[in-house]
Protein backbone atom coordinates (compact mmCIF):
# COMPACT_ATOMS: atom_id res chain seq x y z
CA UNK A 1 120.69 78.63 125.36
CA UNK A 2 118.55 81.71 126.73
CA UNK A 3 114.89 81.42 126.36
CA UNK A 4 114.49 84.91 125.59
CA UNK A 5 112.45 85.62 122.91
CA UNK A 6 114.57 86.97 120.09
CA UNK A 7 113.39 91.15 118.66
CA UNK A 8 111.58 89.57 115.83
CA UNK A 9 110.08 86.57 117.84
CA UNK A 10 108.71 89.41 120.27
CA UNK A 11 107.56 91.37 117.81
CA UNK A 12 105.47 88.72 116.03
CA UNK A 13 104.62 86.96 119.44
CA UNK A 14 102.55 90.47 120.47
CA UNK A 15 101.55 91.04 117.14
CA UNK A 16 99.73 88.27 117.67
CA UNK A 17 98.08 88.87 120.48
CA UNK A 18 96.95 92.47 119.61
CA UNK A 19 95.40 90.55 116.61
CA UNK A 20 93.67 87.75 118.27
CA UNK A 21 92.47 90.40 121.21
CA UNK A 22 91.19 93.07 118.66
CA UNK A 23 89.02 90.86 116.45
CA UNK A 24 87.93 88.87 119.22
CA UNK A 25 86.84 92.21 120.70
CA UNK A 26 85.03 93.12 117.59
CA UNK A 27 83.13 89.91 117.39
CA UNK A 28 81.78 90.57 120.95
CA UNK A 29 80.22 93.35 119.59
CA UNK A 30 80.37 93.75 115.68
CA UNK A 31 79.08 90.63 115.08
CA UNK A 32 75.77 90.79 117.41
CA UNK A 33 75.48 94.97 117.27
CA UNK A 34 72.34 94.57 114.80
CA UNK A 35 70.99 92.06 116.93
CA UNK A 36 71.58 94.13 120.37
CA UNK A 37 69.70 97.47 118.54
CA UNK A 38 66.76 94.82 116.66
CA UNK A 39 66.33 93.65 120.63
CA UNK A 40 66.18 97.34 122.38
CA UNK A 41 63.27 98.13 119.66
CA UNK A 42 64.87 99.51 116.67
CA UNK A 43 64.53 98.93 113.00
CA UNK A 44 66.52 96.75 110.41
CA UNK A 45 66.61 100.62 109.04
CA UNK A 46 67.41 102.10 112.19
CA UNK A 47 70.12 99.66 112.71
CA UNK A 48 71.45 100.25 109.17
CA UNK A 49 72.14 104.48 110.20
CA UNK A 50 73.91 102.92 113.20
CA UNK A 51 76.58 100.73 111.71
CA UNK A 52 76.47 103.34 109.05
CA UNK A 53 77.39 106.27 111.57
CA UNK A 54 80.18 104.28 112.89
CA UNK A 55 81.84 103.93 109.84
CA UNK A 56 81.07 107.48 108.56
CA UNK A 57 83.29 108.45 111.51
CA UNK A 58 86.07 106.59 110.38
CA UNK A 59 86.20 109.15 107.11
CA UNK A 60 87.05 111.72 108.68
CA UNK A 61 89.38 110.26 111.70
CA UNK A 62 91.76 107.75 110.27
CA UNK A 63 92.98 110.69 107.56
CA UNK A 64 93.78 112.60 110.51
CA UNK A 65 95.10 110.10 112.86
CA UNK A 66 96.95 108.86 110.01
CA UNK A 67 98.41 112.45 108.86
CA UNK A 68 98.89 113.33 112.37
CA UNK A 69 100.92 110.16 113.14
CA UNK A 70 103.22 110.64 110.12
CA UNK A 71 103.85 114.36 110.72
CA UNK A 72 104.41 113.22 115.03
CA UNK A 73 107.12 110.12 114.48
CA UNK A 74 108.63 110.57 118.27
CA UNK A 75 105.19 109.42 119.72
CA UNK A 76 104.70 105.68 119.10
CA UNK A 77 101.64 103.99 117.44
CA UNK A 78 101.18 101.56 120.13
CA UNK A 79 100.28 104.96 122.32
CA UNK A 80 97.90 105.85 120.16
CA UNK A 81 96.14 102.85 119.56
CA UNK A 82 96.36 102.17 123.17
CA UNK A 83 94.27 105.34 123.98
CA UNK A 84 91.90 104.94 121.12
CA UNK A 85 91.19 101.76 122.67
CA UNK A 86 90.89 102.60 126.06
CA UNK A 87 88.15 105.97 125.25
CA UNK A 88 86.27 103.23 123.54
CA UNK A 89 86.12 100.67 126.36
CA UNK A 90 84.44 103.87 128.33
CA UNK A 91 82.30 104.58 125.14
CA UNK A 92 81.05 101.11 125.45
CA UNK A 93 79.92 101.31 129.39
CA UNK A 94 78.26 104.01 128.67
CA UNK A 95 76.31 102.18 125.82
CA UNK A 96 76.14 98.91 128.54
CA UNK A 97 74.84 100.85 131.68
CA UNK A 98 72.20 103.02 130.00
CA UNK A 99 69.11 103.04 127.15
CA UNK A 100 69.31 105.96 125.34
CA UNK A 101 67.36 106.73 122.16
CA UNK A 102 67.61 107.11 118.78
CA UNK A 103 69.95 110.01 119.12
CA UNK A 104 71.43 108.54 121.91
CA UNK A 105 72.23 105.56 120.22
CA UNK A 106 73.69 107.41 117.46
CA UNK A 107 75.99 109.41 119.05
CA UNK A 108 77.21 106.23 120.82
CA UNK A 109 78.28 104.60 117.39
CA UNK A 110 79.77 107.42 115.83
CA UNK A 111 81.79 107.86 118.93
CA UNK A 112 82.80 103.59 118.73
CA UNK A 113 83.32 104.44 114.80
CA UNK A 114 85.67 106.69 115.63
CA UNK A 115 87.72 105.20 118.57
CA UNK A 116 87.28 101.89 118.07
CA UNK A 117 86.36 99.67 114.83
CA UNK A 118 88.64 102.64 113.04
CA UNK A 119 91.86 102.36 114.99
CA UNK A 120 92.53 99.18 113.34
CA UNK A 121 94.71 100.94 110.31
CA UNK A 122 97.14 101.69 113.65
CA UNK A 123 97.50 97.87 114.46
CA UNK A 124 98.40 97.58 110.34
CA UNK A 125 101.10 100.39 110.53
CA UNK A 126 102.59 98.75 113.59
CA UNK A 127 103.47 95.97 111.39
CA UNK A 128 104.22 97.39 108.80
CA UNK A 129 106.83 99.92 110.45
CA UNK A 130 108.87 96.84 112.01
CA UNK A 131 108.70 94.82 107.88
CA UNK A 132 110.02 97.90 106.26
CA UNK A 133 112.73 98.08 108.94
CA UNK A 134 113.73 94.35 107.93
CA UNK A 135 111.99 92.88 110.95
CA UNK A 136 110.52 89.63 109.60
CA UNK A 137 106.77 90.04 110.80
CA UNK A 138 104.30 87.28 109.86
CA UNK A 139 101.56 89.72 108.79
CA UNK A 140 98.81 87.78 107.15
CA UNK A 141 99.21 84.52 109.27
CA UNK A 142 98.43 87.24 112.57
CA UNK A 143 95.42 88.73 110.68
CA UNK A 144 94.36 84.91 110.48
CA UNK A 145 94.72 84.11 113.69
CA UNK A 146 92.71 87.24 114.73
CA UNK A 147 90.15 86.16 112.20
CA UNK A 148 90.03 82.72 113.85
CA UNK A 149 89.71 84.62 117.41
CA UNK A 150 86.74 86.13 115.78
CA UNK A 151 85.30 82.60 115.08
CA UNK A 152 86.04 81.48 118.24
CA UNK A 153 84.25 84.02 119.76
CA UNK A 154 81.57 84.32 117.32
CA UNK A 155 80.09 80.81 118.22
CA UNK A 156 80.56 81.24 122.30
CA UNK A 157 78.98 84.59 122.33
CA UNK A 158 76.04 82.39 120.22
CA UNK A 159 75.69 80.00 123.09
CA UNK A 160 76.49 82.52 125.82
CA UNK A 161 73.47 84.97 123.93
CA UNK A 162 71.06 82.07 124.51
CA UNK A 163 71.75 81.25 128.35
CA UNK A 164 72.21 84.85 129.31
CA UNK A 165 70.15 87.18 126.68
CA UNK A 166 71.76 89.64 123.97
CA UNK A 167 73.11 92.46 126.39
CA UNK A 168 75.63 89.75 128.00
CA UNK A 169 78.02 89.80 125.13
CA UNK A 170 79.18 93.82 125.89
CA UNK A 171 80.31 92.14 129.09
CA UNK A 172 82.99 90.23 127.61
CA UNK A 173 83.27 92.39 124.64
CA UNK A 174 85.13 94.74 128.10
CA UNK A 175 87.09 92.15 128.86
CA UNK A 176 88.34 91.37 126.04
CA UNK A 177 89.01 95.48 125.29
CA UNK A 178 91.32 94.80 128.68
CA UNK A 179 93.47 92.05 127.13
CA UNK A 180 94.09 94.40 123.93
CA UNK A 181 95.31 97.36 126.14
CA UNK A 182 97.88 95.07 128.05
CA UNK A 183 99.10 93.22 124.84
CA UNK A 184 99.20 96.55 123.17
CA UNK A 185 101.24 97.98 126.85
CA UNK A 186 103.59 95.02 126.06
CA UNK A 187 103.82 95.36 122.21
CA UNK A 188 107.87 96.48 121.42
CA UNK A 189 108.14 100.12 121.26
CA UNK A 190 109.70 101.52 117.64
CA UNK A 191 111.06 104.58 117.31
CA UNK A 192 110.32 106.40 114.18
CA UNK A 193 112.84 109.05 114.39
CA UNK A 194 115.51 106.29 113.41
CA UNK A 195 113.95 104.01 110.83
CA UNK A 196 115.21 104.38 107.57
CA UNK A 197 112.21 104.84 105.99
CA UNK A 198 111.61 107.78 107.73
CA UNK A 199 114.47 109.79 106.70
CA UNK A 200 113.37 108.33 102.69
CA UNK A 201 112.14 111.21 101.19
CA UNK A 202 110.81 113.86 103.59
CA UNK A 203 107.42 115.63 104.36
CA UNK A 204 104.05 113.34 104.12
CA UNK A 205 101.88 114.53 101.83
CA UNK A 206 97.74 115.27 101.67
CA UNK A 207 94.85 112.92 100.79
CA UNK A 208 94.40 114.35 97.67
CA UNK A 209 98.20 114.70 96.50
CA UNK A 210 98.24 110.47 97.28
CA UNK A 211 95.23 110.02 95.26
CA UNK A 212 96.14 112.02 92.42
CA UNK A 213 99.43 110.66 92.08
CA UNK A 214 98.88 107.22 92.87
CA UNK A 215 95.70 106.44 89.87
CA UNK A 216 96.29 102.37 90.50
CA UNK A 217 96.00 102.45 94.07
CA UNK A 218 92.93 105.02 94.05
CA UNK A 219 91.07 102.73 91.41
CA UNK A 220 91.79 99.66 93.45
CA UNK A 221 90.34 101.71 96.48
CA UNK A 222 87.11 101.94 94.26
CA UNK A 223 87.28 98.13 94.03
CA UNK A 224 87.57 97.51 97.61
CA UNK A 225 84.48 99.92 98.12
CA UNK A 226 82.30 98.26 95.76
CA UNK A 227 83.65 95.05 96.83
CA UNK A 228 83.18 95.81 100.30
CA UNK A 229 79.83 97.54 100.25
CA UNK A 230 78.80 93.92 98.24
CA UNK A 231 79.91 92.17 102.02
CA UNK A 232 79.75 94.56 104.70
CA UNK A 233 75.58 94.37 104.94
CA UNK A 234 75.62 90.45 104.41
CA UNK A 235 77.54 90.36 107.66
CA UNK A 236 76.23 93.47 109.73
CA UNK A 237 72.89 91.89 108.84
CA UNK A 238 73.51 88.30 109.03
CA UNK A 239 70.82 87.92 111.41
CA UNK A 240 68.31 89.13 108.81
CA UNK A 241 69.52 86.35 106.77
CA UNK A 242 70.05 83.33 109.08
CA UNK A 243 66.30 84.34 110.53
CA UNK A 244 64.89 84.74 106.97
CA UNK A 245 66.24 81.03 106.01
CA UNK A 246 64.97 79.48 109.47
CA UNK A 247 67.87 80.01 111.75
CA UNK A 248 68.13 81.46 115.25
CA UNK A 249 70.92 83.06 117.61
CA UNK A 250 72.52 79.87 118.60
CA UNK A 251 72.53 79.82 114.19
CA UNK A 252 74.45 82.89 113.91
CA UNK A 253 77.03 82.31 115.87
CA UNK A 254 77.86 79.07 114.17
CA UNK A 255 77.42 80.84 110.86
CA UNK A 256 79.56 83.90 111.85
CA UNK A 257 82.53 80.78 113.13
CA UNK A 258 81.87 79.53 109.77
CA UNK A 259 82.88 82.87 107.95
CA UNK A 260 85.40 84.05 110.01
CA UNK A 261 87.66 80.68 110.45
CA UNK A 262 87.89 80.01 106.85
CA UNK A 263 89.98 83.39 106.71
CA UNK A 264 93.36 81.24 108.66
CA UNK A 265 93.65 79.27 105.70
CA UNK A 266 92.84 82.30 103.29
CA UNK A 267 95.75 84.55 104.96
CA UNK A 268 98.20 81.77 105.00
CA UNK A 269 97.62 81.10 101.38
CA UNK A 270 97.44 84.87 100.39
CA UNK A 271 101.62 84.43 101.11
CA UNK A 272 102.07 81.64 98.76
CA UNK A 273 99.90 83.74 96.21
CA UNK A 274 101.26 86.71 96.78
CA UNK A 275 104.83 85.81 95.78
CA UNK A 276 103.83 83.52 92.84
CA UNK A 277 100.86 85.86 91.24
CA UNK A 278 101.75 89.03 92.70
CA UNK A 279 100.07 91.48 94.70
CA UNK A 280 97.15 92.73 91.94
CA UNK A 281 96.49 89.56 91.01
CA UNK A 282 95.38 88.66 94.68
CA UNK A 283 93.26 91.51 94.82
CA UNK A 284 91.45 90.69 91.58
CA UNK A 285 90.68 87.45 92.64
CA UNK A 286 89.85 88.54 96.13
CA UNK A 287 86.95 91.43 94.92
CA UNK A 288 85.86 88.63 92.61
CA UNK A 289 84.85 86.37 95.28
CA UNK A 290 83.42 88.68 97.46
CA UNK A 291 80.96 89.80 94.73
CA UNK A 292 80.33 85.86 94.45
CA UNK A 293 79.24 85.98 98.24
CA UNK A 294 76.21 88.05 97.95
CA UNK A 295 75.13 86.30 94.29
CA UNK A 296 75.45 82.76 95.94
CA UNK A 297 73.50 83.63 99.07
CA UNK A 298 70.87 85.02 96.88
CA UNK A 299 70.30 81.69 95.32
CA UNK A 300 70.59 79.77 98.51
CA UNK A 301 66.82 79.44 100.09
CA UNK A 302 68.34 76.74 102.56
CA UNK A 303 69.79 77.04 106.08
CA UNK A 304 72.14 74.53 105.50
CA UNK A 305 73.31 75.35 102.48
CA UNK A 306 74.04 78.97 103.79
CA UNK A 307 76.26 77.43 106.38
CA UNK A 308 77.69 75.44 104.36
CA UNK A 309 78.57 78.37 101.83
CA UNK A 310 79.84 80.53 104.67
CA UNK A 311 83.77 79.53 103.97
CA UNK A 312 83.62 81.49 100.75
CA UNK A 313 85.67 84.15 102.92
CA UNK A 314 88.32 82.44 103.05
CA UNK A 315 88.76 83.91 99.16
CA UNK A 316 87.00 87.18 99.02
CA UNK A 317 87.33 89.14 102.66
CA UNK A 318 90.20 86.58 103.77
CA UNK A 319 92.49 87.37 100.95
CA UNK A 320 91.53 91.15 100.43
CA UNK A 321 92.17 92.30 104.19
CA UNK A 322 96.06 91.43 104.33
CA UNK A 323 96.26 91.91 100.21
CA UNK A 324 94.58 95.27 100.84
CA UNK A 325 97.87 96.39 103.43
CA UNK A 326 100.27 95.14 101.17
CA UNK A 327 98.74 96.84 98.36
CA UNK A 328 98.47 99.91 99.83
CA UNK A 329 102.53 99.74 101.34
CA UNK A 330 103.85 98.67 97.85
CA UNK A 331 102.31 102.23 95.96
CA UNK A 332 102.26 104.58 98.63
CA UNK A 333 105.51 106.92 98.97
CA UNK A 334 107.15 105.85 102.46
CA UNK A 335 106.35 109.38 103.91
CA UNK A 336 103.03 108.32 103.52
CA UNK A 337 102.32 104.91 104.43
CA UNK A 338 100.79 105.43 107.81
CA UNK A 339 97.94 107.76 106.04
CA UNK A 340 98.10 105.24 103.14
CA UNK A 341 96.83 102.24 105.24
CA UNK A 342 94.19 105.00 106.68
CA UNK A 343 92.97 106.12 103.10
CA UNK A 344 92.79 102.41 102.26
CA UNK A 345 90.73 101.88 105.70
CA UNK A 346 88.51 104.77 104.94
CA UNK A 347 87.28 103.83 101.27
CA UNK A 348 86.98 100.09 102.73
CA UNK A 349 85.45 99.58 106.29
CA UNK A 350 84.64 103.50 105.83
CA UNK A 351 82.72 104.27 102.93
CA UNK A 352 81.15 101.33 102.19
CA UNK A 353 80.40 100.56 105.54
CA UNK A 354 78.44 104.43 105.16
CA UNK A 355 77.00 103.36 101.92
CA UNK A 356 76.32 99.57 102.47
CA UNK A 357 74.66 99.48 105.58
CA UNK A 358 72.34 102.64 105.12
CA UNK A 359 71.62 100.81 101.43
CA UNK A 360 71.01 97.19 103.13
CA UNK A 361 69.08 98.68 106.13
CA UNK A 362 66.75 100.81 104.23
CA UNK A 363 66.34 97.79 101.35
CA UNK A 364 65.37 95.09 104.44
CA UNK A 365 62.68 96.97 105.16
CA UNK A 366 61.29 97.91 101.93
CA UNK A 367 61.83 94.54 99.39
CA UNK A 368 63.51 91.99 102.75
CA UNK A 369 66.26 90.55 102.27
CA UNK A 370 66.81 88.96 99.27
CA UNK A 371 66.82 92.56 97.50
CA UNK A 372 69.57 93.48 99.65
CA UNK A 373 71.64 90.63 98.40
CA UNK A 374 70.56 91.45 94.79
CA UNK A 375 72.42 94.88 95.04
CA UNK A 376 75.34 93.71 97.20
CA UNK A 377 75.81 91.26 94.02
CA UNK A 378 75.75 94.37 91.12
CA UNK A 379 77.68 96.69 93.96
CA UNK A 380 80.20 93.68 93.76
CA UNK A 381 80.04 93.67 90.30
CA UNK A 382 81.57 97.21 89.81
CA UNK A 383 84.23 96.39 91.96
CA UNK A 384 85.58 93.86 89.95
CA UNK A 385 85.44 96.35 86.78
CA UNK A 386 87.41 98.61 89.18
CA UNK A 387 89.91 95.98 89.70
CA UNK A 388 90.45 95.68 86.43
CA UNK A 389 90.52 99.17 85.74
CA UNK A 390 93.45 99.25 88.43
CA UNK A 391 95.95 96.49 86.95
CA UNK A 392 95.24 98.21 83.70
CA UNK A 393 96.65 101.59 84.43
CA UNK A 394 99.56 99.87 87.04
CA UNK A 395 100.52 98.06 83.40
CA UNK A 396 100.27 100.92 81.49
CA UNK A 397 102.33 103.15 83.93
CA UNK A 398 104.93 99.88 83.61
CA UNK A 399 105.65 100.34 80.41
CA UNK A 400 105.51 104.58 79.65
């Protein structure tokens, strides 16, 4: 019997490994950013216009990474993932080695934005590519492992912040950026040109042709940005919180292991969900809980208790991340589900990240943070209308 991995096996084995490499990776840095800029003398507002820049750069370059992957099928994804990756590992020495300011800073995080946090829709379509090709690819339970990476690393960058100060953590954020390249060097290579699904239909089509014709998916983009926008600032500025209810660094990192581990269990149950409620179901109930998070946190004065309430991921951001790809592959045209995973990405971790963190930031500072909570908890609120809204018209298209 050989002990060669089998196609699929491979497939799912570096799938993995991107996934547990990327989001450990982006809690080396995403998770402690605000507190790296609060320590080099900036503002909770300041801060906010950071975070905010990097995912106002993601607007405008997943459309055209995505549009410009589905109109280039003979170069793989993995290529250009790879090099996003690798400009962004230089992006982030440059941020290491030197102190620039404000406009410095900015700069820095747009250019991260753009080549970093927002290559993630590639690691989605790389999946995806090898499903719709019948490859059986364990999407959500890879997304949870890479959410339990970000646990992992969430709580020993905590302890390694407190022994060796803040700026410590953007040295193994680098390593970690090294691990990613060589999984994503060793990830199969698909080729485009002879998938099925790429000879479906023919040409991709714009933005605004996908929106237009796709009125359930666009509205349940509008949920995940209200949703999202009710999150996003609760963890970008966790460290507001934690340090409002008593906490410290060594705190946050347990509270950010907390979060992020409870969303293993959420991905593997989003499967059983998935096939028993179907896909808008999941995403109802997922925007539902994460306009919960923001409400309960509000009413939570102790730091106990907001530990303790941290697992509510596992049902809000836990089942909307892998229910948000799905979503998004099930009422997109296949000519246009690599932009399709980037739209979703951009009115997501995009726009609300623009609009929640420049909200949140500028909030802190004027009315602390429990006013920031208060309007994560109505942004939530409209998200869930949205939601609605979205099932509605998928119904209603049903049956005309």
């Amino acid at each position: 019997m050989s002990g060669r991995l089998s196609p699929g096996g491979r497939v799912n084995a570096m799938y993995f490994l991107v996934q547990i490499w990327f989001w450990g990776m982006m809690a080396a840095f995403s998770g402690y950013q605000t507190a790296i800029v609060l320590e080099r003398g900036f503002s909770s507002g300041q801060a906010g216009v950071f975070i905010a820049l990097g995912c106002f750069a993601g607007i405008f370059s997943q459309p055209l990474l995505g549009a410009w992957a589905d109109r280039h099928p003979s170069v793989p994804l993995k290529a250009l993932f790879g090099g996003c990756i690798l400009l962004a590992l230089a992006v982030h020495g440059v941020f290491y080695f030197t102190r620039p300011g404000f406009f410095g800073t900015a700069l820095i995080f747009l250019a991260l934005g753009a080549v970093e946090t927002n290559s993630y829709p590639l690691i989605d379509a790389m999946a995806m590519q090898f499903l719709n090709a019948g490859v059986e690819v364990r999407y959500s339970l890879g997304r949870g492992l890479g959410a339990f990476a970000y646990a992992i690393v969430s709580v020993l960058a905590g302890q390694q912040v407190r022994r060796f100060g803040m700026e410590s953590v953007l040295v193994t954020h680098a390593g970690l950026v090294v691990l990613l390249l060589l999984s994503t060097a060793a990830f199969p290579r698909f080729s485009r040109t002879d998938a099925p699904a790429a000879r479906s239909t023919g040409r991709a089509h714009s933005a605004l042709y996908i929106l237009k014709n796709n009125p359930a998916f666009t509205a349940m983009l509008g949920a995940g940005f209200f949703g999202l926008t009710a999150i996003m600032p609760v963890v970008n500025f966790l460290v507001n919180i934690v340090n409002d209810r008593g906490g410290d660094s060594g705190t946050l990192g347990v509270a950010l292991f907390l979060m992020a581990a409870s969303e293993l269990p959420g991905a593997v149950l989003f499967q059983w969900l998935w096939k028993r409620a179907g896909i808008e179901r999941v995403m109802l109930a997922s925007v539902v809980f994460m306009a919960l998070k923001p409400l309960l946190f509000l009413l939570c004065g102790d730091l106990r208790l907001l530990l303790a309430l941290q697992p509510i991921q596992m049902l809000g951001y836990g089942l909307f991340t892998p229910g948000n790809v799905y979503f998004a592959n099930e009422n997109v045209p296949p000519e246009d589900r690599v932009q399709g995973q980037s739209l979703k990405m951009v009115a997501t971790n995009g726009l609300s990240g623009v609009v929640g963190n420049l909200l949140a930031g500028a909030v802190i500072d004027r009315g602390g943070v429990n006013a920031m909570l208060a309007v994560c908890a109505l942004c939530g609120a409209v998200g869930v209308a949205l939601a609605l809204f979205s099932i509605h018209l998928k119904k209603r298209r049903a049956f005309a």
